[in-house]
PDB file of N, CA and C in Angstrom:
ATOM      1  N   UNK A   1      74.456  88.925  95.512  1.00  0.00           N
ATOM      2  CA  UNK A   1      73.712  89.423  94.370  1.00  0.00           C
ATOM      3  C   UNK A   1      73.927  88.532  93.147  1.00  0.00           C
ATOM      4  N   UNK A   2      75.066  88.109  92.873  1.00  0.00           N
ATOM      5  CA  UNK A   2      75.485  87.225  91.803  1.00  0.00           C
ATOM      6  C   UNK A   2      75.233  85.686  91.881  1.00  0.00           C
ATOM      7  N   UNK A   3      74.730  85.264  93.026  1.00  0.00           N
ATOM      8  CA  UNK A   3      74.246  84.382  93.276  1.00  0.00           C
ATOM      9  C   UNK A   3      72.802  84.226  93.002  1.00  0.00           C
ATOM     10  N   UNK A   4      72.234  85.297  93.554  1.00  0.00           N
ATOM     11  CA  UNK A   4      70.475  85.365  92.623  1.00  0.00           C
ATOM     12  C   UNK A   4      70.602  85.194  91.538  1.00  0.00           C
ATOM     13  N   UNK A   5      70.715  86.413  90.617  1.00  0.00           N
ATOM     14  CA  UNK A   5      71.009  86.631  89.233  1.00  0.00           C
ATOM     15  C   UNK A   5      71.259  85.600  88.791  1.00  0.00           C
ATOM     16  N   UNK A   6      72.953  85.308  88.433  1.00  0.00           N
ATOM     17  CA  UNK A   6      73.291  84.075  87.834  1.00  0.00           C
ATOM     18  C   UNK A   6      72.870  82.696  88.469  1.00  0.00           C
ATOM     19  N   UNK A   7      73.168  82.459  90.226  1.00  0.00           N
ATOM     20  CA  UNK A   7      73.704  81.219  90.437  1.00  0.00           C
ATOM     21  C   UNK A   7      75.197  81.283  90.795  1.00  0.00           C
ATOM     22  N   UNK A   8      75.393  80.509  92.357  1.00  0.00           N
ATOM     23  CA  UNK A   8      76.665  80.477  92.728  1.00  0.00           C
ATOM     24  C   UNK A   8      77.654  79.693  92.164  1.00  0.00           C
ATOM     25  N   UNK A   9      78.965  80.624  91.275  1.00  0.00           N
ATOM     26  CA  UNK A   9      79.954  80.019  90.813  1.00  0.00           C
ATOM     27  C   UNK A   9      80.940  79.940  91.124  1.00  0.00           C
ATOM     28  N   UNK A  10      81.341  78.876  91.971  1.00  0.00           N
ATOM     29  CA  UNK A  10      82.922  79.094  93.210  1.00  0.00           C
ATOM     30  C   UNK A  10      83.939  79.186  92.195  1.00  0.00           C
ATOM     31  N   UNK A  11      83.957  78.767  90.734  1.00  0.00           N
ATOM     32  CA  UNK A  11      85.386  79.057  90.195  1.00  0.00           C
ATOM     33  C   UNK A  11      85.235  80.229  89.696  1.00  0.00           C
ATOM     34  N   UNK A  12      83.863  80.863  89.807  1.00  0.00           N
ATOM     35  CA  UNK A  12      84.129  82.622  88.847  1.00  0.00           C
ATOM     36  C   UNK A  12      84.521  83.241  89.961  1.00  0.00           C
ATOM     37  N   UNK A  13      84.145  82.841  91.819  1.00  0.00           N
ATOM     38  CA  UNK A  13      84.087  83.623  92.984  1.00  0.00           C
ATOM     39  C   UNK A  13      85.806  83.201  93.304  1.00  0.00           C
ATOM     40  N   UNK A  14      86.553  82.296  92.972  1.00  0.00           N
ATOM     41  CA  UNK A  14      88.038  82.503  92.877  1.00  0.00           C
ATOM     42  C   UNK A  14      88.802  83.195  92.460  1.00  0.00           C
ATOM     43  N   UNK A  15      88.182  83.132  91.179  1.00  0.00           N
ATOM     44  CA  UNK A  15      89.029  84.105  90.507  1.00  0.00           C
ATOM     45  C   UNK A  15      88.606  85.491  90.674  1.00  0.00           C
ATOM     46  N   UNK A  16      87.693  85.986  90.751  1.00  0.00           N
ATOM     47  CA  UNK A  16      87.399  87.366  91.267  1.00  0.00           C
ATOM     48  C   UNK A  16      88.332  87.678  92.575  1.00  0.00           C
ATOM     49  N   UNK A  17      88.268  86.479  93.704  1.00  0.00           N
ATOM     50  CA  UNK A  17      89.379  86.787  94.607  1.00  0.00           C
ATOM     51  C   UNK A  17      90.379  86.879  94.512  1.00  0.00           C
ATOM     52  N   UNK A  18      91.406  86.259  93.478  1.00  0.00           N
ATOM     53  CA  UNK A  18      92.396  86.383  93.217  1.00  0.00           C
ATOM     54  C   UNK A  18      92.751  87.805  91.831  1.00  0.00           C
ATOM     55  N   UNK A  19      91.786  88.158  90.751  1.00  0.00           N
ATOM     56  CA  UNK A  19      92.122  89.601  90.665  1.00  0.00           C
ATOM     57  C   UNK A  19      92.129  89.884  91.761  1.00  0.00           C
ATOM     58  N   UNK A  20      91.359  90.206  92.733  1.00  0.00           N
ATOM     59  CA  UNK A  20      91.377  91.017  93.778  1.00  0.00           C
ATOM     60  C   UNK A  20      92.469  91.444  94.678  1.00  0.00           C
ATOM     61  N   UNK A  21      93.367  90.511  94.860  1.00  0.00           N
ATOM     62  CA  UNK A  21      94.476  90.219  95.144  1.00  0.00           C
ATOM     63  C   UNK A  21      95.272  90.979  94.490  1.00  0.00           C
ATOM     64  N   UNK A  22      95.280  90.470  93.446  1.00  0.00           N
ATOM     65  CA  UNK A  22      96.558  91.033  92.395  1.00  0.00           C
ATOM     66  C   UNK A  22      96.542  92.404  92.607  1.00  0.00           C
ATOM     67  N   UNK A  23      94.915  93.028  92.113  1.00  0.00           N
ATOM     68  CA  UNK A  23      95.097  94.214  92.126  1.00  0.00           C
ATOM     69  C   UNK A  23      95.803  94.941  93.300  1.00  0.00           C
ATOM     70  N   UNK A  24      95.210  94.081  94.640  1.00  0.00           N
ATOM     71  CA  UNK A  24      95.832  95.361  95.734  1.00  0.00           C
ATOM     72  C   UNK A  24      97.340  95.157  96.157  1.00  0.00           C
ATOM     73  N   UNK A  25      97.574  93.716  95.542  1.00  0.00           N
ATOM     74  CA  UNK A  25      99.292  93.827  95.271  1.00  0.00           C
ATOM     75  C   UNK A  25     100.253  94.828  94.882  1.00  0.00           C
ATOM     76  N   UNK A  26      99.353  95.031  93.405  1.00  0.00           N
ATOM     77  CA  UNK A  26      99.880  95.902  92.440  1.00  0.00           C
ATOM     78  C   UNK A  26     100.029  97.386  92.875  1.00  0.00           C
ATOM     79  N   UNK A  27      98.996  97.640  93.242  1.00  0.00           N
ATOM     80  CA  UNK A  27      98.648  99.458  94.310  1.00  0.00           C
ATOM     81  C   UNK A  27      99.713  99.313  95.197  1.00  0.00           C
ATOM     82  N   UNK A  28      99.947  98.352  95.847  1.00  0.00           N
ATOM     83  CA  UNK A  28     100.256  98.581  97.459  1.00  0.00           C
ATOM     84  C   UNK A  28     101.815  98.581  96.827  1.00  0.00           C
ATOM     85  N   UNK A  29     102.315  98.285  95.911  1.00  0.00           N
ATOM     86  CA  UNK A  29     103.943  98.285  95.169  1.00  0.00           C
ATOM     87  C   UNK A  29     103.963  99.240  94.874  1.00  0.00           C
ATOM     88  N   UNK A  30     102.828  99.910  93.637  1.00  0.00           N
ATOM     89  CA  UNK A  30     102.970 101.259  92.703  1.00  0.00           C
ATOM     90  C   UNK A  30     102.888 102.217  94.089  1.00  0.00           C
ATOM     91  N   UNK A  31     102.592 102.154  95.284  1.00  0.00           N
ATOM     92  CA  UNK A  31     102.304 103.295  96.195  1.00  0.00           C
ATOM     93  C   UNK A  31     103.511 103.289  97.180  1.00  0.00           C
ATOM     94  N   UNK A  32     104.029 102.045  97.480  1.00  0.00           N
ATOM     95  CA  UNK A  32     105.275 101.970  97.960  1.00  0.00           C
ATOM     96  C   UNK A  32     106.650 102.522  97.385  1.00  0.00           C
ATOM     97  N   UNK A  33     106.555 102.253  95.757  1.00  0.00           N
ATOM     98  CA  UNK A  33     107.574 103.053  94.896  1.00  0.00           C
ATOM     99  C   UNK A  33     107.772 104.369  95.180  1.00  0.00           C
ATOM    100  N   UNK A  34     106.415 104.802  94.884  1.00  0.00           N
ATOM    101  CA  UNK A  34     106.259 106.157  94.734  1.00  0.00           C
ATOM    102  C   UNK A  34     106.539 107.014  96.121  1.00  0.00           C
ATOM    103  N   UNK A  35     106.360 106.474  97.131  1.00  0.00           N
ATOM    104  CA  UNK A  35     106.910 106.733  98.588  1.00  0.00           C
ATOM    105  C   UNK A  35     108.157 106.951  98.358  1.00  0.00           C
ATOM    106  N   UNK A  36     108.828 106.448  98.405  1.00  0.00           N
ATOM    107  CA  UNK A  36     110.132 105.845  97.897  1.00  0.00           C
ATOM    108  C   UNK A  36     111.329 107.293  97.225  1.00  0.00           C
ATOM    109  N   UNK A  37     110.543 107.367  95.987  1.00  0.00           N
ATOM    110  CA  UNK A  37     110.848 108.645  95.356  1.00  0.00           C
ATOM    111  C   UNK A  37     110.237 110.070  95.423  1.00  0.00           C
ATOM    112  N   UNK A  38     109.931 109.885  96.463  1.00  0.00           N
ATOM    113  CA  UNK A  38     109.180 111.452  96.671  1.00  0.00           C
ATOM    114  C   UNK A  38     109.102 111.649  98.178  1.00  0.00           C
ATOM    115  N   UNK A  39     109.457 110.763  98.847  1.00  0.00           N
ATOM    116  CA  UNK A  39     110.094 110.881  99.882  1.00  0.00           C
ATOM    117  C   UNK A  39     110.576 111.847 100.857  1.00  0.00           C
ATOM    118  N   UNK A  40     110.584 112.256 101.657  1.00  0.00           N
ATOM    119  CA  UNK A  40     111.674 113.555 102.029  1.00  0.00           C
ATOM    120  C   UNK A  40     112.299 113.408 102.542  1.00  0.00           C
ATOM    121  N   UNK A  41     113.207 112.292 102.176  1.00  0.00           N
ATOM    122  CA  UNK A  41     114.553 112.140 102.281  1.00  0.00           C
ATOM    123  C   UNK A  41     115.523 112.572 101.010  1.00  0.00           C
ATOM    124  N   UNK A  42     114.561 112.610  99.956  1.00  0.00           N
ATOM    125  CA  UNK A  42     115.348 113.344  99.085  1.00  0.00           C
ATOM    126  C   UNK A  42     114.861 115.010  98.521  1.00  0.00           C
ATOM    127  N   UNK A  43     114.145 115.176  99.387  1.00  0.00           N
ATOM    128  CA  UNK A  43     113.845 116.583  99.382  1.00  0.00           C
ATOM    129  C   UNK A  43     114.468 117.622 100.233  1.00  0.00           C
ATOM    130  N   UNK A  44     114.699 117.034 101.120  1.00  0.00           N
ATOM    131  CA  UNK A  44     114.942 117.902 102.648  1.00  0.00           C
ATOM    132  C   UNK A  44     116.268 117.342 103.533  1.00  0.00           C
ATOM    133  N   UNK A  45     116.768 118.320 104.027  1.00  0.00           N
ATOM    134  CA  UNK A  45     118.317 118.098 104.711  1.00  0.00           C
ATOM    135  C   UNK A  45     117.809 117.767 106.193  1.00  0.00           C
ATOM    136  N   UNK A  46     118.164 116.374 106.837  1.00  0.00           N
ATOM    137  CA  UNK A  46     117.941 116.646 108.452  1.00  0.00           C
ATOM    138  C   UNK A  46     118.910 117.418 108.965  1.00  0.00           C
ATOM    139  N   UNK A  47     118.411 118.383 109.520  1.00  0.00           N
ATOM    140  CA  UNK A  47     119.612 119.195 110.375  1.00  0.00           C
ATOM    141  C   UNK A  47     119.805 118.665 111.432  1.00  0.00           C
ATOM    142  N   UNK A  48     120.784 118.002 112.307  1.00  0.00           N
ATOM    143  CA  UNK A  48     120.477 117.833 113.864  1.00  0.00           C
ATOM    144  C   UNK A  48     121.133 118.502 114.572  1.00  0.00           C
ATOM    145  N   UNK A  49     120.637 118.548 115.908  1.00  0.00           N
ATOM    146  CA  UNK A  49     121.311 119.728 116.720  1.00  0.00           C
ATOM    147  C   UNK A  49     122.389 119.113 117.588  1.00  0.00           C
ATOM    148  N   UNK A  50     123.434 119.176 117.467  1.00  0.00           N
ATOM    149  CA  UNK A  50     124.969 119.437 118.033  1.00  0.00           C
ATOM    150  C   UNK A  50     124.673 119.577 119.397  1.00  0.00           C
ATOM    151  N   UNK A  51     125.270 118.605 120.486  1.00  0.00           N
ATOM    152  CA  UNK A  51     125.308 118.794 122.037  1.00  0.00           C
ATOM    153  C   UNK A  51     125.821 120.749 122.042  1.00  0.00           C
ATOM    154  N   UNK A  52     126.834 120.914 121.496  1.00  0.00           N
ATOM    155  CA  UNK A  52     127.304 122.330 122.326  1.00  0.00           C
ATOM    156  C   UNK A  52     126.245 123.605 121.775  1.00  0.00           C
ATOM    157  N   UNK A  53     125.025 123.193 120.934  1.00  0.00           N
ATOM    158  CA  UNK A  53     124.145 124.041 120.184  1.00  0.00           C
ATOM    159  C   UNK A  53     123.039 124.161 121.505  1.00  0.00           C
ATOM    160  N   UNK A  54     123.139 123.132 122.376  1.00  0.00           N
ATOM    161  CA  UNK A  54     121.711 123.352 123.121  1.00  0.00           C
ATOM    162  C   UNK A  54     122.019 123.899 124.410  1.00  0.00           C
ATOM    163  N   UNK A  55     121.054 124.457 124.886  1.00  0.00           N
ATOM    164  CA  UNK A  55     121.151 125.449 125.868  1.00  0.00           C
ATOM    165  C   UNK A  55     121.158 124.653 126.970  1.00  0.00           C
ATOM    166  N   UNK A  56     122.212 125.556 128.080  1.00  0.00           N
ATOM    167  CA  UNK A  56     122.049 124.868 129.178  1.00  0.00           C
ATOM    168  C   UNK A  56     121.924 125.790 130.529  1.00  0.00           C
ATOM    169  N   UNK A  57     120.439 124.973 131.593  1.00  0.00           N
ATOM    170  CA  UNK A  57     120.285 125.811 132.369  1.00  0.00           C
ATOM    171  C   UNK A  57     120.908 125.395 133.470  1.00  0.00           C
ATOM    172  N   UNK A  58     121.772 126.672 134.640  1.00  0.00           N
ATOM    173  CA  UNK A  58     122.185 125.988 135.845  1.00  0.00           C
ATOM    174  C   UNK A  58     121.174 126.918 137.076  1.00  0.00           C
ATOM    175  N   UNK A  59     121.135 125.959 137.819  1.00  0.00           N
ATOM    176  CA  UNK A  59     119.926 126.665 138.719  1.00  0.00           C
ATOM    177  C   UNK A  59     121.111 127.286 139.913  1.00  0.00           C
TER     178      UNK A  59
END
């Protein structure tokens, strides 16, 4: 489309790729953080179950 309109500009079509970049850099960090701290590892206790807790069947 920007090629009709204006005319193809490989240094404006770089740099559009490279915001582009940045931006999903930036998300993919701010969303990784936020994983991070909200986590449920700090919400929630793993309980695990103890060999002598589990049932055992003898036939």
């Amino acid at each position: 489309m920007q090629g009709k309109l204006f005319g193809y500009d490989k240094e404006f079509e770089e740099k559009v790729g490279c915001a582009c970049a940045a931006f999903n850099e930036a998300i993919m960090r701010i969303m990784a953080d936020s994983i991070d701290t909200t986590g449920t590892e700090s919400q929630y206790k793993v309980i695990e179950q103890q060999p002598s807790d589990r049932l055992t069947h003898k036939r």
